[in-house]
Protein backbone atom coordinates (compact mmCIF):
# COMPACT_ATOMS: atom_id res chain seq x y z
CA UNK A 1 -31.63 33.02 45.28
CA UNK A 2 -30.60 32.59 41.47
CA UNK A 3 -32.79 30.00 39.07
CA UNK A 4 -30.80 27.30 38.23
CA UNK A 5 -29.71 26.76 34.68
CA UNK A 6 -29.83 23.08 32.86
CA UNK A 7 -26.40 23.33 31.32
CA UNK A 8 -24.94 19.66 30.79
CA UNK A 9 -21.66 18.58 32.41
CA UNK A 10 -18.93 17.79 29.74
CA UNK A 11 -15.58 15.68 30.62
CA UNK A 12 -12.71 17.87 30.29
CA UNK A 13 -10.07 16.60 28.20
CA UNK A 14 -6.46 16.73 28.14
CA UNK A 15 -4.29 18.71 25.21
CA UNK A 16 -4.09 15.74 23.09
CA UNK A 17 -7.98 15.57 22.97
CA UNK A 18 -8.50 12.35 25.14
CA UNK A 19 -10.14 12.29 28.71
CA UNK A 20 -6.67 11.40 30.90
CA UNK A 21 -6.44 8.33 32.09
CA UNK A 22 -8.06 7.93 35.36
CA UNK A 23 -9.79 11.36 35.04
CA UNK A 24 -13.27 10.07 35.35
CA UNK A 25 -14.07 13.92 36.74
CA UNK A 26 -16.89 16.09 34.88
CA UNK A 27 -17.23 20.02 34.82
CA UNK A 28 -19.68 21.51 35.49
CA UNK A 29 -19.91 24.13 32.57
CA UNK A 30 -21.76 26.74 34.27
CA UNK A 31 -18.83 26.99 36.53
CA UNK A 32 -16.09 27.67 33.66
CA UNK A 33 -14.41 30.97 33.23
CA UNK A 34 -14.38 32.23 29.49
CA UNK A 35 -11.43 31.39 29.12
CA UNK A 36 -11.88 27.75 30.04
CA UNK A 37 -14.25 27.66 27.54
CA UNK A 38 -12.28 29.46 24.66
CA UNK A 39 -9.71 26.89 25.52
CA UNK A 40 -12.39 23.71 25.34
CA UNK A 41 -13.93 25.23 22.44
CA UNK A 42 -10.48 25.16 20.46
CA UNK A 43 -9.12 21.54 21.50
CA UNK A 44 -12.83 20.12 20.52
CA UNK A 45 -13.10 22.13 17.29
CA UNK A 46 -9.29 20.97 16.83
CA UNK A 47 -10.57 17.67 17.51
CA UNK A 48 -13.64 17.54 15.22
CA UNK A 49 -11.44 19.19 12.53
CA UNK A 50 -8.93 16.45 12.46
CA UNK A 51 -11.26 13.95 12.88
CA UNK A 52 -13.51 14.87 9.85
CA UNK A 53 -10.11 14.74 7.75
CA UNK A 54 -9.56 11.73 8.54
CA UNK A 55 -12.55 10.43 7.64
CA UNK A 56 -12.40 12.63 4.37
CA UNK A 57 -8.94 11.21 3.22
CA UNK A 58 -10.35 7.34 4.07
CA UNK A 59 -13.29 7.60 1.80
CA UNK A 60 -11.33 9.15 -0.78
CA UNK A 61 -8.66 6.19 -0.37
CA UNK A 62 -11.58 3.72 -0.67
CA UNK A 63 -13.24 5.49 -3.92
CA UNK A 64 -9.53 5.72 -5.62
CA UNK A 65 -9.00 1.68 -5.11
CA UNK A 66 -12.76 1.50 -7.17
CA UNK A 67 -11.31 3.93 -9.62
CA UNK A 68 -8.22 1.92 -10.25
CA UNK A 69 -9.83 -1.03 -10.43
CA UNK A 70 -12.94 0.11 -12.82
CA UNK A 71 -9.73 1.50 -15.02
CA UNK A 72 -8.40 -1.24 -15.10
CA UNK A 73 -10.99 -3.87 -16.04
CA UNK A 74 -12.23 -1.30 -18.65
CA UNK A 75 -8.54 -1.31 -20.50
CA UNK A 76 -8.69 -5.54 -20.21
CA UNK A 77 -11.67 -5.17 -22.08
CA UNK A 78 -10.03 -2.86 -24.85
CA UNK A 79 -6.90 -5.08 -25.41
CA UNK A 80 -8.98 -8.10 -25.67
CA UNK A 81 -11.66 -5.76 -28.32
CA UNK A 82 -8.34 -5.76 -29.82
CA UNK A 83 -7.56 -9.41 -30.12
CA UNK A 84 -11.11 -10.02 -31.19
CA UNK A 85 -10.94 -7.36 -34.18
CA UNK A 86 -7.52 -9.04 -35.00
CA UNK A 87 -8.96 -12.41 -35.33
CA UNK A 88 -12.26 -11.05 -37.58
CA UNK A 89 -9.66 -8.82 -39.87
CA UNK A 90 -8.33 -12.28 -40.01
CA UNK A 91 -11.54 -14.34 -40.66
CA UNK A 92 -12.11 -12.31 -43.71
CA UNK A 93 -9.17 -12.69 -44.94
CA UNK A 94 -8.95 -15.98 -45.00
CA UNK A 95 -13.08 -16.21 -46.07
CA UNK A 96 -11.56 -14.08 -48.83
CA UNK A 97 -8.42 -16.38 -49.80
CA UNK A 98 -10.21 -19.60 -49.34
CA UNK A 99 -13.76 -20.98 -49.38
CA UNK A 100 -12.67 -23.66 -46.81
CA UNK A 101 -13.79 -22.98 -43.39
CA UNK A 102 -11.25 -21.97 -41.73
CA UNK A 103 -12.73 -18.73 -41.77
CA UNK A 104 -15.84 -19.52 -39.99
CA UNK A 105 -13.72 -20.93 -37.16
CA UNK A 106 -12.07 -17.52 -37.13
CA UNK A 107 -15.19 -15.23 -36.58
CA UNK A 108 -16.52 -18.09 -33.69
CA UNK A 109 -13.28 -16.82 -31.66
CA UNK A 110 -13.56 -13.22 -32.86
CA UNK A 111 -16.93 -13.11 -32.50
CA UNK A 112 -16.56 -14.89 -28.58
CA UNK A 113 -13.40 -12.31 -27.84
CA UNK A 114 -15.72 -9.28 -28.60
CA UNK A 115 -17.93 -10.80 -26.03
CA UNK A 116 -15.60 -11.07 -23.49
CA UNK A 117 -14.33 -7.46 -24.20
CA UNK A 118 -17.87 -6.24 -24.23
CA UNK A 119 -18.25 -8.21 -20.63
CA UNK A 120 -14.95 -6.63 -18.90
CA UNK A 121 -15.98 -3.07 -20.50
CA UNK A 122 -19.06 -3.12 -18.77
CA UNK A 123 -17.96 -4.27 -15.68
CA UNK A 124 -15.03 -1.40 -16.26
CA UNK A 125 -17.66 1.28 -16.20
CA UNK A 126 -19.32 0.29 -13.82
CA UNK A 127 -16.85 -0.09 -10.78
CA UNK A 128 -16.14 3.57 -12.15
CA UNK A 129 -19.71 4.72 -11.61
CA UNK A 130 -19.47 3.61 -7.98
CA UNK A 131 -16.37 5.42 -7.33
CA UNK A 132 -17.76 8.53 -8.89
CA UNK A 133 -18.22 11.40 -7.90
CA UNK A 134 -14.77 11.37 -5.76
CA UNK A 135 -16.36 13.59 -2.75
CA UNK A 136 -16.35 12.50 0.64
CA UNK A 137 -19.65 11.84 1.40
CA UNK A 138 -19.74 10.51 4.70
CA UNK A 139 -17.12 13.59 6.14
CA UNK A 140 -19.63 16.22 4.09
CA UNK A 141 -23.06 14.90 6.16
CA UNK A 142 -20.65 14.86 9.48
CA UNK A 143 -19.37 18.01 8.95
CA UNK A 144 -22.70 19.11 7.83
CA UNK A 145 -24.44 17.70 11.23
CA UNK A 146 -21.56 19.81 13.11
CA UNK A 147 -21.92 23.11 11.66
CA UNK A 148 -26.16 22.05 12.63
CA UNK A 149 -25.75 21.48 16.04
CA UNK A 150 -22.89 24.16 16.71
CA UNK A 151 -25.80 26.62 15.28
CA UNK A 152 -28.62 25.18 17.56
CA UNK A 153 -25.84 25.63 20.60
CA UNK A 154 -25.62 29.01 19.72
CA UNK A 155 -29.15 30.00 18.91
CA UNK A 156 -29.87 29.22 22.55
């Protein structure tokens, strides 16, 4: 009489890496030539592999819309840094020419444009903080748990 082994079932699936439909049927592993298991080894590492990707190349997507956007509010906020040093060149010019006022309506609306661009620049950098650094750091800690629990299979 041999000791029986705890070994868990697993459900075996098809080429494509999905159960087929209808095959509600579990192996029992213990059972499984080597082969068998070479070949359910490869379409679940396959599987993971692709998977992981995936995940990889959608986080990455995600980040690079932040990046764009951060980019862009950041260069808003430099044209309009340009407008306002435009209209304060202008203010002393004309607080220079004249000693009406029209000056001191000038630097109001330089002075408020600078505070707009200072407003967008900041929000600029920091959408780009949040998209930053561009690693996928969900697909790292998955593939990270893998490579864990692949090693605790083994170890056993």
């Amino acid at each position: 009489m041999t000791p029986q082994t705890d070994v868990p079932s697993q459900r075996v699936p098809t080429p494509s890496g999905t159960a087929a439909p209808g095959a509600d049927r579990t192996t029992d592993l213990s059972d499984a030539s080597t082969g068998e298991l070479v070949r359910l080894l490869s379409t679940q590492l396959s599987e993971l592999v692709r998977r992981e990707l995936e995940l990889a190349r959608n986080e990455l997507t995600v980040k690079g819309k932040r990046a764009g956007a951060g980019a862009g509010l950041a260069g808003a906020g430099g044209v309009v840094a340009l407008y306002g040093v435009g209209a304060l060149i202008a203010a002393g010019i004309a607080g220079l020419a004249t000693v009406v006022p029209v000056w001191l309506s000038a630097l109001i609306v330089g002075v408020v444009l600078l505070l707009v661009a200072g407003i967008l620049g900041l929000t600029g950098r920091g959408r780009l903080r949040q998209a930053t650094p561009p690693v996928p750091e969900q697909a790292m800690h998955g593939v990270q748990e893998d490579v864990a629990t692949v090693r605790n299979a083994v170890h056993r």
